[in-house]
C-alpha atoms as a PDB file:
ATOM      1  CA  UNK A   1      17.984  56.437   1.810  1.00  0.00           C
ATOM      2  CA  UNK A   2      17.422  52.870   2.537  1.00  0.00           C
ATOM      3  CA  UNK A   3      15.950  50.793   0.258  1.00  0.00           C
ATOM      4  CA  UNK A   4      12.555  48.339   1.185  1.00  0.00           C
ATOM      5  CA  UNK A   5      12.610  44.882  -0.068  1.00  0.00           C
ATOM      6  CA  UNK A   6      10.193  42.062   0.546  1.00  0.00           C
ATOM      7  CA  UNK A   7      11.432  39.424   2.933  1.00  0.00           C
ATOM      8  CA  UNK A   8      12.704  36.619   1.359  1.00  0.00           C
ATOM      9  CA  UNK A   9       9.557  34.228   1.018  1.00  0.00           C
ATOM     10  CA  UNK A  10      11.589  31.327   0.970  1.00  0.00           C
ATOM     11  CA  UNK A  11      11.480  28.355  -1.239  1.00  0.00           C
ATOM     12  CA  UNK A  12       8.309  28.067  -3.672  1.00  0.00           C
ATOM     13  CA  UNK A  13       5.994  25.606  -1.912  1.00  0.00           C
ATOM     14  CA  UNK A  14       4.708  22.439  -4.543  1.00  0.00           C
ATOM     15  CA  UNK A  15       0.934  22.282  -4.744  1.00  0.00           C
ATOM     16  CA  UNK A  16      -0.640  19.778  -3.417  1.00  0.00           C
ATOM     17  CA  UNK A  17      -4.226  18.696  -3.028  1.00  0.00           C
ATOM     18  CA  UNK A  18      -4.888  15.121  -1.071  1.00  0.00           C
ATOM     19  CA  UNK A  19      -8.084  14.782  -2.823  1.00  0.00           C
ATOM     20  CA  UNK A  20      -7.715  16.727  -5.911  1.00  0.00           C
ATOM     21  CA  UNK A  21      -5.809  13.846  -8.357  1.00  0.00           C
ATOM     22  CA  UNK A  22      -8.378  11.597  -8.948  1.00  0.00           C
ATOM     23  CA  UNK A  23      -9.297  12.478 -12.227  1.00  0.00           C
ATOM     24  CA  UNK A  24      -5.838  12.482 -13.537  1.00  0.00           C
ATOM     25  CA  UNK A  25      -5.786   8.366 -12.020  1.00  0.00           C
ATOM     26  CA  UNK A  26      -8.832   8.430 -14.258  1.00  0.00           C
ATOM     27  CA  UNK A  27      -8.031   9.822 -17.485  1.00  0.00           C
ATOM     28  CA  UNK A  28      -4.452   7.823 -17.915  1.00  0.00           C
ATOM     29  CA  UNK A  29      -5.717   4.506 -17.186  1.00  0.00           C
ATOM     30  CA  UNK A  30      -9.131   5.473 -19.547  1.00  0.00           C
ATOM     31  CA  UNK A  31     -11.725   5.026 -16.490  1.00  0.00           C
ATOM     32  CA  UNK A  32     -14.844   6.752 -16.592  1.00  0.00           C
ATOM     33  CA  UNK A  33     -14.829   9.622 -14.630  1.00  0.00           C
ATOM     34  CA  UNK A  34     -18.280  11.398 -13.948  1.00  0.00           C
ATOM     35  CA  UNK A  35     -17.227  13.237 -11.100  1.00  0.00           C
ATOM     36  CA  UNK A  36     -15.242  13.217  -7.899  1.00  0.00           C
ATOM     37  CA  UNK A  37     -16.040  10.598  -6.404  1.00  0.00           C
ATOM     38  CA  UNK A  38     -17.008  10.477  -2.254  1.00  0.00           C
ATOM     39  CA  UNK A  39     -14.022   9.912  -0.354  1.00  0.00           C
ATOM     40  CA  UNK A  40     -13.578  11.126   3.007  1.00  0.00           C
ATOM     41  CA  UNK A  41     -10.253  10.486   5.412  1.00  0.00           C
ATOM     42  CA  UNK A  42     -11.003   8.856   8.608  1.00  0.00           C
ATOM     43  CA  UNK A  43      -9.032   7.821  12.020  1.00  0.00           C
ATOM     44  CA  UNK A  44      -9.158   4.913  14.319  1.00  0.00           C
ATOM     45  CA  UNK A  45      -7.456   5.669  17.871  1.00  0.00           C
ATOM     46  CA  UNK A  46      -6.537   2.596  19.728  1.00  0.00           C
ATOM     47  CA  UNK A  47      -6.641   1.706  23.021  1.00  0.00           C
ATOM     48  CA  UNK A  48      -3.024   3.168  23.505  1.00  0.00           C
ATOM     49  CA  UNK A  49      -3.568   6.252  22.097  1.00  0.00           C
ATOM     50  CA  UNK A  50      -1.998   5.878  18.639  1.00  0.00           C
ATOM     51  CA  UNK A  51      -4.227   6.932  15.832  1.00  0.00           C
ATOM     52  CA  UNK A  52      -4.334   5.198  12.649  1.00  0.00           C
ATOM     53  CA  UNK A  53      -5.692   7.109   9.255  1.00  0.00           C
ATOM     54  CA  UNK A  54      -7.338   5.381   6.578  1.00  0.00           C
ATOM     55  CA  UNK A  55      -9.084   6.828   3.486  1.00  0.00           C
ATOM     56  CA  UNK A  56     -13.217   5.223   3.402  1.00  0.00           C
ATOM     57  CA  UNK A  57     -14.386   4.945  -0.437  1.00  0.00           C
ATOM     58  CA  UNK A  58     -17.927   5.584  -1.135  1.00  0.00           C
ATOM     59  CA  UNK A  59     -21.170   5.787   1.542  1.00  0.00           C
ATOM     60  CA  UNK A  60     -21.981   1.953   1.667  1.00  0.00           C
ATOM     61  CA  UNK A  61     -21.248  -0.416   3.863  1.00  0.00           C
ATOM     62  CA  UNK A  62     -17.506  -1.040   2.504  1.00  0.00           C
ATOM     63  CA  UNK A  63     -17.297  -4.562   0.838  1.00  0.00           C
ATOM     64  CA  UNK A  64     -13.280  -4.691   0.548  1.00  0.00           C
ATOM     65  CA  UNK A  65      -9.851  -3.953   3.048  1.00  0.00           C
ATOM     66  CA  UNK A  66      -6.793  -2.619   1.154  1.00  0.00           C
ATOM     67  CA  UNK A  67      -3.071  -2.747   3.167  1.00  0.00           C
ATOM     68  CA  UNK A  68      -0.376  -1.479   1.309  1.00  0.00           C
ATOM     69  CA  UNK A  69       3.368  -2.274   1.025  1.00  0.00           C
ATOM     70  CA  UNK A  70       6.301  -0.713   2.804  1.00  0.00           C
ATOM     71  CA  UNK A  71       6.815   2.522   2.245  1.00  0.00           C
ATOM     72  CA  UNK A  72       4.031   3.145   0.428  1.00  0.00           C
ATOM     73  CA  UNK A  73       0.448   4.872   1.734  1.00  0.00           C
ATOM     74  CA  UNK A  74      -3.331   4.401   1.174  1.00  0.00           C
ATOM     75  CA  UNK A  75      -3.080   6.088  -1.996  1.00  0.00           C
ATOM     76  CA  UNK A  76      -1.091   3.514  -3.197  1.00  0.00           C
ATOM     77  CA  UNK A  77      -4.946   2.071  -4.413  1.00  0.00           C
ATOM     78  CA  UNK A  78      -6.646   4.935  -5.716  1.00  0.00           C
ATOM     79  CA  UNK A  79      -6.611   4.243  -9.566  1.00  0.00           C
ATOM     80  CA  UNK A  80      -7.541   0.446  -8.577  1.00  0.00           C
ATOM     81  CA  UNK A  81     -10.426   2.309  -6.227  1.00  0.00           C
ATOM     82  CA  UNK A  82     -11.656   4.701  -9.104  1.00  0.00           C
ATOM     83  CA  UNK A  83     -11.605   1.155 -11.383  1.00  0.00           C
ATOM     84  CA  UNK A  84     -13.563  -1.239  -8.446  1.00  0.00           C
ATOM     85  CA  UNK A  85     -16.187   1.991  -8.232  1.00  0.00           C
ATOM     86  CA  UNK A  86     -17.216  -0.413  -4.924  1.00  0.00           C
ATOM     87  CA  UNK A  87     -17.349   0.768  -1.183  1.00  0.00           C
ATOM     88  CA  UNK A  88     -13.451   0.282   0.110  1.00  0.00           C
ATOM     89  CA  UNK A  89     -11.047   1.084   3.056  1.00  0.00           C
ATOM     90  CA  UNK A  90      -7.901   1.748   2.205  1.00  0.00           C
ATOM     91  CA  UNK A  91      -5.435   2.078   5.583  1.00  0.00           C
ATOM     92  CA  UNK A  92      -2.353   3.706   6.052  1.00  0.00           C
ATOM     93  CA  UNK A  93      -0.472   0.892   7.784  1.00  0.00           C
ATOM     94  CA  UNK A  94       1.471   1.765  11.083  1.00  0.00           C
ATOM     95  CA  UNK A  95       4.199   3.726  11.031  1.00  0.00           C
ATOM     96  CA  UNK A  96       3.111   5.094   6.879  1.00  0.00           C
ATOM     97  CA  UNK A  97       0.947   7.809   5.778  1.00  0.00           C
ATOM     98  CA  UNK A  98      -1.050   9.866   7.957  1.00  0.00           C
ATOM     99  CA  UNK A  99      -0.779   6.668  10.925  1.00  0.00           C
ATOM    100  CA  UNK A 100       1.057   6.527  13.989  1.00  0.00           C
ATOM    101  CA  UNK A 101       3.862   4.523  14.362  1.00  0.00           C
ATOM    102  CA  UNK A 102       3.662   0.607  15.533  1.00  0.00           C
ATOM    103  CA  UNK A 103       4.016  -0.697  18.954  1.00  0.00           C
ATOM    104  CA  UNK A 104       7.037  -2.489  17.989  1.00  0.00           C
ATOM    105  CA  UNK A 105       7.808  -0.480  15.045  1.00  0.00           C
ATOM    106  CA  UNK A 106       6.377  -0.531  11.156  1.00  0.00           C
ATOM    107  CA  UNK A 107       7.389  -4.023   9.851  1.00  0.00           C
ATOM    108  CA  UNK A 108       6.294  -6.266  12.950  1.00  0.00           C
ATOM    109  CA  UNK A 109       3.394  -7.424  11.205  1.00  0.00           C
ATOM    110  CA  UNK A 110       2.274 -10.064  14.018  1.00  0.00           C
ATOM    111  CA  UNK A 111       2.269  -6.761  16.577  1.00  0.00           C
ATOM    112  CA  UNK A 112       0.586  -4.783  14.421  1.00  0.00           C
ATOM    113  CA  UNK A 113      -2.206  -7.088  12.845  1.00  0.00           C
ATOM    114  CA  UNK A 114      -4.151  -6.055  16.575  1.00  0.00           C
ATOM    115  CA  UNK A 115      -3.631  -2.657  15.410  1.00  0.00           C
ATOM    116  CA  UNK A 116      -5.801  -3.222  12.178  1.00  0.00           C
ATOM    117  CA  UNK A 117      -8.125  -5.684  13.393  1.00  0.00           C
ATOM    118  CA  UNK A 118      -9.152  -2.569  15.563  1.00  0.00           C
ATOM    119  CA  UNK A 119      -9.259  -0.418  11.995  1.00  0.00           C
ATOM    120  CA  UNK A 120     -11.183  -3.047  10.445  1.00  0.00           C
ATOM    121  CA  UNK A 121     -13.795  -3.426  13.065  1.00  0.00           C
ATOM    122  CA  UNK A 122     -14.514   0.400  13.065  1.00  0.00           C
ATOM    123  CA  UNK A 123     -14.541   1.000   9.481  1.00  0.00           C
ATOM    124  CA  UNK A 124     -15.127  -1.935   7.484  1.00  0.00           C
ATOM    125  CA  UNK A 125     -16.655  -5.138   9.572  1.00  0.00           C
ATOM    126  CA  UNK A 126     -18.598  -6.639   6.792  1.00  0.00           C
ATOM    127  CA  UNK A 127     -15.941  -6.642   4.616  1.00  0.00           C
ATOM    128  CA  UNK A 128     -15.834  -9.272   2.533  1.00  0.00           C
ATOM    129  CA  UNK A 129     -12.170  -9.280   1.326  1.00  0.00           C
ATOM    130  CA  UNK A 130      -8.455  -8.207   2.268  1.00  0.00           C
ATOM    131  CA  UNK A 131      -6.243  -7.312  -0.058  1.00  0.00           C
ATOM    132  CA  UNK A 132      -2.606  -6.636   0.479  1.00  0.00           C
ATOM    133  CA  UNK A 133       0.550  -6.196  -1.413  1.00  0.00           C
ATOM    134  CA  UNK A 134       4.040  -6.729  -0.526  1.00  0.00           C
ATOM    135  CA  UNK A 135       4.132  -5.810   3.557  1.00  0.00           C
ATOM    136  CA  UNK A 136       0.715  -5.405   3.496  1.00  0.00           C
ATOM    137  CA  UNK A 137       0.176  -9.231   1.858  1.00  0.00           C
ATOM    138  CA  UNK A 138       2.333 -10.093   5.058  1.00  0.00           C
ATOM    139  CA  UNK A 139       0.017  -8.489   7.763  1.00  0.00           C
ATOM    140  CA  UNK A 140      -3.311 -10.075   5.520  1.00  0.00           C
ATOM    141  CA  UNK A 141      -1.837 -13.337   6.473  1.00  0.00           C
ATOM    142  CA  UNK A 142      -0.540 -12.440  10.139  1.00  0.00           C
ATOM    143  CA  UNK A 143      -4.738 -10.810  10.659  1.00  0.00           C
ATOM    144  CA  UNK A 144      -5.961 -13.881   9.394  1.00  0.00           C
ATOM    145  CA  UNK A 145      -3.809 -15.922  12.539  1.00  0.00           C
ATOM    146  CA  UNK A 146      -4.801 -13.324  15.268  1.00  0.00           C
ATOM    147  CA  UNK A 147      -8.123 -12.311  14.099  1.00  0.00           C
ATOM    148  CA  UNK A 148     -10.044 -14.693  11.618  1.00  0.00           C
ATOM    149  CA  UNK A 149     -13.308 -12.959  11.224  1.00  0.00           C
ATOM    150  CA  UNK A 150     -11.651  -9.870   9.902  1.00  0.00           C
ATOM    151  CA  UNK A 151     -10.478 -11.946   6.947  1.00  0.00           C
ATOM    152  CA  UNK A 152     -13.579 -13.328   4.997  1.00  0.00           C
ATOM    153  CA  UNK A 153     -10.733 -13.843   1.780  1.00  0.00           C
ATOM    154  CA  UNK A 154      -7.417 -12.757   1.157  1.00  0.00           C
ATOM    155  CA  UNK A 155      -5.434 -11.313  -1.837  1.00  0.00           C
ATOM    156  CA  UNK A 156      -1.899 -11.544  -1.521  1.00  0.00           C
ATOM    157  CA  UNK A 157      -0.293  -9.535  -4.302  1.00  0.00           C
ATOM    158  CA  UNK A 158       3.256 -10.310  -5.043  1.00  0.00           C
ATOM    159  CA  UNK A 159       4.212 -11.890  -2.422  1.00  0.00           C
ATOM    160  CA  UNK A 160       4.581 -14.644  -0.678  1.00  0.00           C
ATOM    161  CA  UNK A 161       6.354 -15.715   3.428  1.00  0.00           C
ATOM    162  CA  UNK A 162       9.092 -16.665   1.083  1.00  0.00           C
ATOM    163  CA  UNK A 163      10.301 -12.856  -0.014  1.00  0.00           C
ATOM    164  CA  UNK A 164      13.763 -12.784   1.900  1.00  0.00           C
ATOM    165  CA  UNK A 165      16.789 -10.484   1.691  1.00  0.00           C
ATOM    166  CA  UNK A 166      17.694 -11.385  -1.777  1.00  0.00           C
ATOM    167  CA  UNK A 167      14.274 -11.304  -3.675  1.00  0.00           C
ATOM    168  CA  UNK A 168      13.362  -7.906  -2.057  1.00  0.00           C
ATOM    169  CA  UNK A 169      17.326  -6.492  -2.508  1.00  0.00           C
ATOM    170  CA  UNK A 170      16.158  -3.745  -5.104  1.00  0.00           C
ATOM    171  CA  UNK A 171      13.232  -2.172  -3.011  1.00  0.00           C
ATOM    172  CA  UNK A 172      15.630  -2.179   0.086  1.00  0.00           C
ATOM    173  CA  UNK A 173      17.677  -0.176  -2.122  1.00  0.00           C
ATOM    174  CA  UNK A 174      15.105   2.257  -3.221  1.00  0.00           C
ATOM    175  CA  UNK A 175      13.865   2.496   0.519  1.00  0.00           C
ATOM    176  CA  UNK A 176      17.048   3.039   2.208  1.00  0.00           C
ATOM    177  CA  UNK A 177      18.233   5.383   0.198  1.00  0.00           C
ATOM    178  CA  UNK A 178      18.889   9.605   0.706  1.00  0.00           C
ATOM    179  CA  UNK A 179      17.221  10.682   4.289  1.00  0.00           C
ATOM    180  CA  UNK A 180      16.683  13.544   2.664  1.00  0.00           C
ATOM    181  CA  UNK A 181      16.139  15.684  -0.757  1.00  0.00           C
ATOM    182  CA  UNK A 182      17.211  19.092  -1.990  1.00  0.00           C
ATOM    183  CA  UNK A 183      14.215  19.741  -3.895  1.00  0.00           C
ATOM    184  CA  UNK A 184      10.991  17.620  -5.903  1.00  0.00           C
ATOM    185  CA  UNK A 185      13.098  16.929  -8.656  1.00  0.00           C
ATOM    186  CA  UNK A 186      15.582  15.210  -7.069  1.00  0.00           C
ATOM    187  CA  UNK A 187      12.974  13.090  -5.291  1.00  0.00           C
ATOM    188  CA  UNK A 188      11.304  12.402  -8.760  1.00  0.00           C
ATOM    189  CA  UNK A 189      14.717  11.457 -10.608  1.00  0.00           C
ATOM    190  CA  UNK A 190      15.536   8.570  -8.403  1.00  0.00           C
ATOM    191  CA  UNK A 191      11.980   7.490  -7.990  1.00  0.00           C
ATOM    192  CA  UNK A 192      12.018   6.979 -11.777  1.00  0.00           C
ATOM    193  CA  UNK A 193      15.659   5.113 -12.057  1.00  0.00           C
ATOM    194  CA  UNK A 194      14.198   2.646  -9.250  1.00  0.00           C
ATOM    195  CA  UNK A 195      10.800   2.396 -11.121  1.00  0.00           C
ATOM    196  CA  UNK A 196      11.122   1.541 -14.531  1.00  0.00           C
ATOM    197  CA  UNK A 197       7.625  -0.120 -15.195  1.00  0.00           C
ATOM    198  CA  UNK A 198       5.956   2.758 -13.990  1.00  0.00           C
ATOM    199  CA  UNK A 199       4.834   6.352 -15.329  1.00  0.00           C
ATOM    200  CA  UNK A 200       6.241   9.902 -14.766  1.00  0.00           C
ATOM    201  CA  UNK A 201       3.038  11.004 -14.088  1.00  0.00           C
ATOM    202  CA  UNK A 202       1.946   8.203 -11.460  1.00  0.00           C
ATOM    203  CA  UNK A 203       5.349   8.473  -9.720  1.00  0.00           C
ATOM    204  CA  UNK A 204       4.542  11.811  -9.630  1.00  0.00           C
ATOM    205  CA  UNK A 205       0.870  11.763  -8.211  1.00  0.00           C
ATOM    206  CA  UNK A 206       2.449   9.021  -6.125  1.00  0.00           C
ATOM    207  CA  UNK A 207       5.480  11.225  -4.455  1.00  0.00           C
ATOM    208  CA  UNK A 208       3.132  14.302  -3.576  1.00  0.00           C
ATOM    209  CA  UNK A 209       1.142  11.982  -1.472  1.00  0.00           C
ATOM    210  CA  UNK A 210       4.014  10.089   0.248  1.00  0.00           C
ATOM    211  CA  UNK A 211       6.226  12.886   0.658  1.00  0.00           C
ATOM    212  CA  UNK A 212       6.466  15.819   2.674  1.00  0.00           C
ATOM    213  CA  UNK A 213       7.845  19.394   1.355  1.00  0.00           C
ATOM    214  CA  UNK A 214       9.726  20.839   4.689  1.00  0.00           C
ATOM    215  CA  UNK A 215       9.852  24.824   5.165  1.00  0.00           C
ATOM    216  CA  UNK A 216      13.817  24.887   3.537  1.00  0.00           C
ATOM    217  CA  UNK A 217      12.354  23.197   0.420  1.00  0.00           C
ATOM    218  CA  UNK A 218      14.024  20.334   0.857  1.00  0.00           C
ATOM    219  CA  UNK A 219      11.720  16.941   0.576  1.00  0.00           C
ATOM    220  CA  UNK A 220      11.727  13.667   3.252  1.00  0.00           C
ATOM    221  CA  UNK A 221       9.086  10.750   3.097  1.00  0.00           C
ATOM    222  CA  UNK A 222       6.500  10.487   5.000  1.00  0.00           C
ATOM    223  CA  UNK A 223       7.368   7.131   6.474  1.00  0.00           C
ATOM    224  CA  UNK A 224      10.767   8.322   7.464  1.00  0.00           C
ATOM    225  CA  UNK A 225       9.568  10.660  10.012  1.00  0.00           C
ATOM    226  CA  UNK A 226       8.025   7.511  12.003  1.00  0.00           C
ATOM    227  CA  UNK A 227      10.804   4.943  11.409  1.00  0.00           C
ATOM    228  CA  UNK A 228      12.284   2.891  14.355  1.00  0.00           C
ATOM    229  CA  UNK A 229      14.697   1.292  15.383  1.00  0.00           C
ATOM    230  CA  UNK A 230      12.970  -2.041  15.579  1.00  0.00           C
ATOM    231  CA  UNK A 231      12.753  -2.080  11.628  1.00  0.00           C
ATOM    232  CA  UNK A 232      16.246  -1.683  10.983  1.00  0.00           C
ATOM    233  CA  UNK A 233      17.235  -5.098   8.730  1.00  0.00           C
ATOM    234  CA  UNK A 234      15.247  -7.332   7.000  1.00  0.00           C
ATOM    235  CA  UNK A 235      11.998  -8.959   8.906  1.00  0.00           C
ATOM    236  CA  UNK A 236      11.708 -12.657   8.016  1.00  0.00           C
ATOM    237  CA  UNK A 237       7.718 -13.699   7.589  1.00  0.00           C
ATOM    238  CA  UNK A 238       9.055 -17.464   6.834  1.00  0.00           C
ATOM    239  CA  UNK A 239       6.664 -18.382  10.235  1.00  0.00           C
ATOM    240  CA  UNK A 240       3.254 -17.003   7.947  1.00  0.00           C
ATOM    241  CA  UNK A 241       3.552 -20.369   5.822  1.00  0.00           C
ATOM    242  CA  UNK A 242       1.770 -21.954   8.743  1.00  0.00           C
ATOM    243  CA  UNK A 243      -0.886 -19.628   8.458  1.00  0.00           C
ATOM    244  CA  UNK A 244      -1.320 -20.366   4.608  1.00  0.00           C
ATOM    245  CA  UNK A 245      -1.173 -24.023   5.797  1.00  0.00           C
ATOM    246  CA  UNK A 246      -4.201 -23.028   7.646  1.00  0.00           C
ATOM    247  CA  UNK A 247      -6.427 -20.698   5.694  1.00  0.00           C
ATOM    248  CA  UNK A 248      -9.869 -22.340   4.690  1.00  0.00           C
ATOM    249  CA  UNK A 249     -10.800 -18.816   3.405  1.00  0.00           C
ATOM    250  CA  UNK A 250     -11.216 -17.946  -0.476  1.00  0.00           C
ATOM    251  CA  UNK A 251      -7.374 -16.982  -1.081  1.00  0.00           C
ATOM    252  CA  UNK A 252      -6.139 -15.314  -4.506  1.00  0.00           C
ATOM    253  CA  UNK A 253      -2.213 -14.286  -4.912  1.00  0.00           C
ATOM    254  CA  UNK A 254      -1.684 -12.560  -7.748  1.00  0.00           C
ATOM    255  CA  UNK A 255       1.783 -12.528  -9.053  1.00  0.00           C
ATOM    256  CA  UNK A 256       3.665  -9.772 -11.469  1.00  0.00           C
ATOM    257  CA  UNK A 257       5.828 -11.640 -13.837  1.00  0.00           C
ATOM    258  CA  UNK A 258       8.285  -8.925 -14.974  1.00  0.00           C
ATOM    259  CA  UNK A 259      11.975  -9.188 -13.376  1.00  0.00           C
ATOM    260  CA  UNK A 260      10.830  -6.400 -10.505  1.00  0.00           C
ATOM    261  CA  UNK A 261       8.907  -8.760  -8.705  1.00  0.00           C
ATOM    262  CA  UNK A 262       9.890 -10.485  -5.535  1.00  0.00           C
ATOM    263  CA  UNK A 263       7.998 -13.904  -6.161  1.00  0.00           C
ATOM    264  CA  UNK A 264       9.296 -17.034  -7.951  1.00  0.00           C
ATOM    265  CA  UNK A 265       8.567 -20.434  -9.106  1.00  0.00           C
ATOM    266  CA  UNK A 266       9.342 -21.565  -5.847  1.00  0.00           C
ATOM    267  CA  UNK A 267       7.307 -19.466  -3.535  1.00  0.00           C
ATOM    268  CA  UNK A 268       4.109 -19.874  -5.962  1.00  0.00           C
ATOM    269  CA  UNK A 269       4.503 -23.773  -5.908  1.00  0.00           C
ATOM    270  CA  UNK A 270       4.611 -23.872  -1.577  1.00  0.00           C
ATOM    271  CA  UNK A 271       1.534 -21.442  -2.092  1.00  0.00           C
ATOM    272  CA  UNK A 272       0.272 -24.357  -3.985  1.00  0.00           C
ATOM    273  CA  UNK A 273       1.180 -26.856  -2.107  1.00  0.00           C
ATOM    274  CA  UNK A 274       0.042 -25.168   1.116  1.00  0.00           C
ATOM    275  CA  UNK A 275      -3.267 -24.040   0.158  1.00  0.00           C
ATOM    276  CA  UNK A 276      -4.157 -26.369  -3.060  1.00  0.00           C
ATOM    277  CA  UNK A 277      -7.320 -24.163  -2.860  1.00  0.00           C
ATOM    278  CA  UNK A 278      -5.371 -20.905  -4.002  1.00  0.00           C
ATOM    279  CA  UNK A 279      -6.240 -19.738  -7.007  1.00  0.00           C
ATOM    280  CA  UNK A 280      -2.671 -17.888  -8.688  1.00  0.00           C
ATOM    281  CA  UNK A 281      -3.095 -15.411 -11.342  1.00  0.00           C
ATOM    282  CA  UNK A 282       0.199 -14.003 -13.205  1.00  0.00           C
ATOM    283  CA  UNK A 283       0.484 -10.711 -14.764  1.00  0.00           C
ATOM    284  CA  UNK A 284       2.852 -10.250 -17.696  1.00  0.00           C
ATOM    285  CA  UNK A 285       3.124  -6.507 -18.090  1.00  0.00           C
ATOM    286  CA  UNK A 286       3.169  -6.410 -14.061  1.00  0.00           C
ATOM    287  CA  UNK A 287       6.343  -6.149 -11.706  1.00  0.00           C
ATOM    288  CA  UNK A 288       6.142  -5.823  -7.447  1.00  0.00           C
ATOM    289  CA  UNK A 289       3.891  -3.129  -7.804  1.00  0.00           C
ATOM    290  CA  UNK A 290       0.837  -4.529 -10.008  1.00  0.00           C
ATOM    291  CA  UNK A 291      -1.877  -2.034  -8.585  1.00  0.00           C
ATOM    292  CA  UNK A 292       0.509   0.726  -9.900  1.00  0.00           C
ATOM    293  CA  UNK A 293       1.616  -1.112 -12.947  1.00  0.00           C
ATOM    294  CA  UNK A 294      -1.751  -2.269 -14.287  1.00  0.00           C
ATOM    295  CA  UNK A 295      -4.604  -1.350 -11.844  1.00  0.00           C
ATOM    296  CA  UNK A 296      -7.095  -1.642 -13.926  1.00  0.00           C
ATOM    297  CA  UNK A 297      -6.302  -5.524 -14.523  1.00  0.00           C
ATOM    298  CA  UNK A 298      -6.163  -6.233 -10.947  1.00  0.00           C
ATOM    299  CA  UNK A 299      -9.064  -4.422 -10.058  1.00  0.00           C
ATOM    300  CA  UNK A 300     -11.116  -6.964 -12.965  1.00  0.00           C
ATOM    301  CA  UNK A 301      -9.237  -9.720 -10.661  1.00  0.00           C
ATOM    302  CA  UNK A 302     -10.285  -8.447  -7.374  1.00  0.00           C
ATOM    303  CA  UNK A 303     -13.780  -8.110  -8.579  1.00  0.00           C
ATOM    304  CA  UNK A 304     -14.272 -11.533 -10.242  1.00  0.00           C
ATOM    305  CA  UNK A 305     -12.611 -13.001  -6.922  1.00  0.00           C
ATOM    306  CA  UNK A 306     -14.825 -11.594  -4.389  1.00  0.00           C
ATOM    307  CA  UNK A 307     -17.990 -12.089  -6.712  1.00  0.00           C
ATOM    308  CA  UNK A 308     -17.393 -15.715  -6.758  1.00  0.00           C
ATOM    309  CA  UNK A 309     -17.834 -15.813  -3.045  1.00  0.00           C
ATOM    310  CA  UNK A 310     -20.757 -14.293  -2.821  1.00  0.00           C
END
């Protein structure tokens, strides 16, 4: 007689709960946490049809723009949000996240600062600061060219128009690595070997929310999925020095100072010399990725910067 057996159920799914991490942001970086706090995910569609996702912070009238870097998501900014406790927007660029994919790709930040403009005019239009890291420092600087009044002040953090193929070799590396994993764990591993200055648990927190679990088990980003073939190679932002040349807005980089980041001596003294306004803050225990290295620290920065303008 035949025996009945349950179908195979496949490969055990890993939990995972967009909105359901926050406290554990809070409790390792000591924040007070008195309950979940009110954050809601929203979507822009532009004119085109593309859609691009963002995550809105509190029920004010938001009071500050985060872009992340390549590769990265909105989430990128949560423990820095839970710090701030201030009304935010926090976008998944183009072609990252929950967003569509660019016109002309994910990198082409002078295509795609239209693209967030839009965003910004939706969700955020009083804002009264943009801050982006790494890619997203890049597209700060190419809104600020193409739309002005979305950018009352800019924080740039670590980086500069001067990152090129060399200073940015190691996150290449990291980025264009396996298309593909066999399970978390193998995800996890080489996210830790190409992230030394950060936690187990934040890489963690940080892979369930830029990854996606497929039905074999097997694990791809989430920005792989959307990437084209207009971001193959290394974009060159050399042309957004002109724009720094030009910025009469409040303007902040802060710079990581441990070996991982991509700015030097160099690129901080033509920030200098190109905006003698800038105000430059270095972070010692910080690499590329301060908000994930110390995000409490930046947050205190981002604060004290926008409350001097007001």
């Amino acid at each position: 007689m035949p025996i009945d057996r349950d179908p195979d159920p496949g490969p055990a799914k890993v939990p995972y709960d967009e909105f359901g991490m926050f406290q554990e942001n809070a409790d390792e970086y000591g924040i007070l946490y008195p309950g979940a706090p009110v954050v809601r995910r929203d979507a822009v569609t532009l004119a085109d049809g593309r859609r691009l996702s963002a995550l809105v912070w509190g029920t004010d009238d938001p009071e500050l723009v985060f872009l992340h870097g390549g590769a990265q998501n909105a989430h990128t900014w949560d423990t820095v949000a839970l710090a701030l406790d201030r009304p935010l927007v926090a976008i998944d660029l183009p072609g990252h996240g929950h967003s569509d994919q660019g016109r002309n790709g994910a990198l082409d930040v002078s295509a795609n600062a239209p693209d967030i403009a839009a965003v910004i005019g939706a969700l955020a239009p009083n804002a009264k600061a943009v801050v982006g890291m790494s890619l997203g420092g890049m597209l700060t600087l190419a809104l600020a060219a193409h739309a002005p009044a979305a950018v009352r002040s800019a924080v740039l953090v670590d980086v500069t128009p001067g990152v090129d193929e060399r200073k940015s070799s190691a996150i290449a590396a990291f980025v264009n690595g396996p298309d593909s994993f066999a399970d978390f764990d193998a995800l996890l591993a080489r996210t830790i070997e190409h992230n030394p200055t950060r936690t187990v648990s934040s890489l963690r927190r940080g892979i369930l929310h830029n990854a996606l679990q497929r039905d074999d088990g097997s694990w791809v980003w989430r920005y792989a999925r959307l990437r084209a073939a207009a971001d193959d190679g290394m974009p060159r932002y050399g042309f957004l020095w002109d724009t720094v040349s030009s910025l009469r807005v409040p303007l902040m980089l802060v710079r990581g100072m441990l070996p991982q980041s991509v700015v030097d001596d160099a690129d901080e003294s033509e920030l200098r010399r190109r905006a003698p306004h800038a105000q430059v803050v270095r972070v010692a225990n910080a690499g590329h990725s301060v908000q994930g290295d110390t995000p409490v620290e930046l947050a205190a920065m981002i604060a004290r910067f926008v409350d001097e303008q007001a």
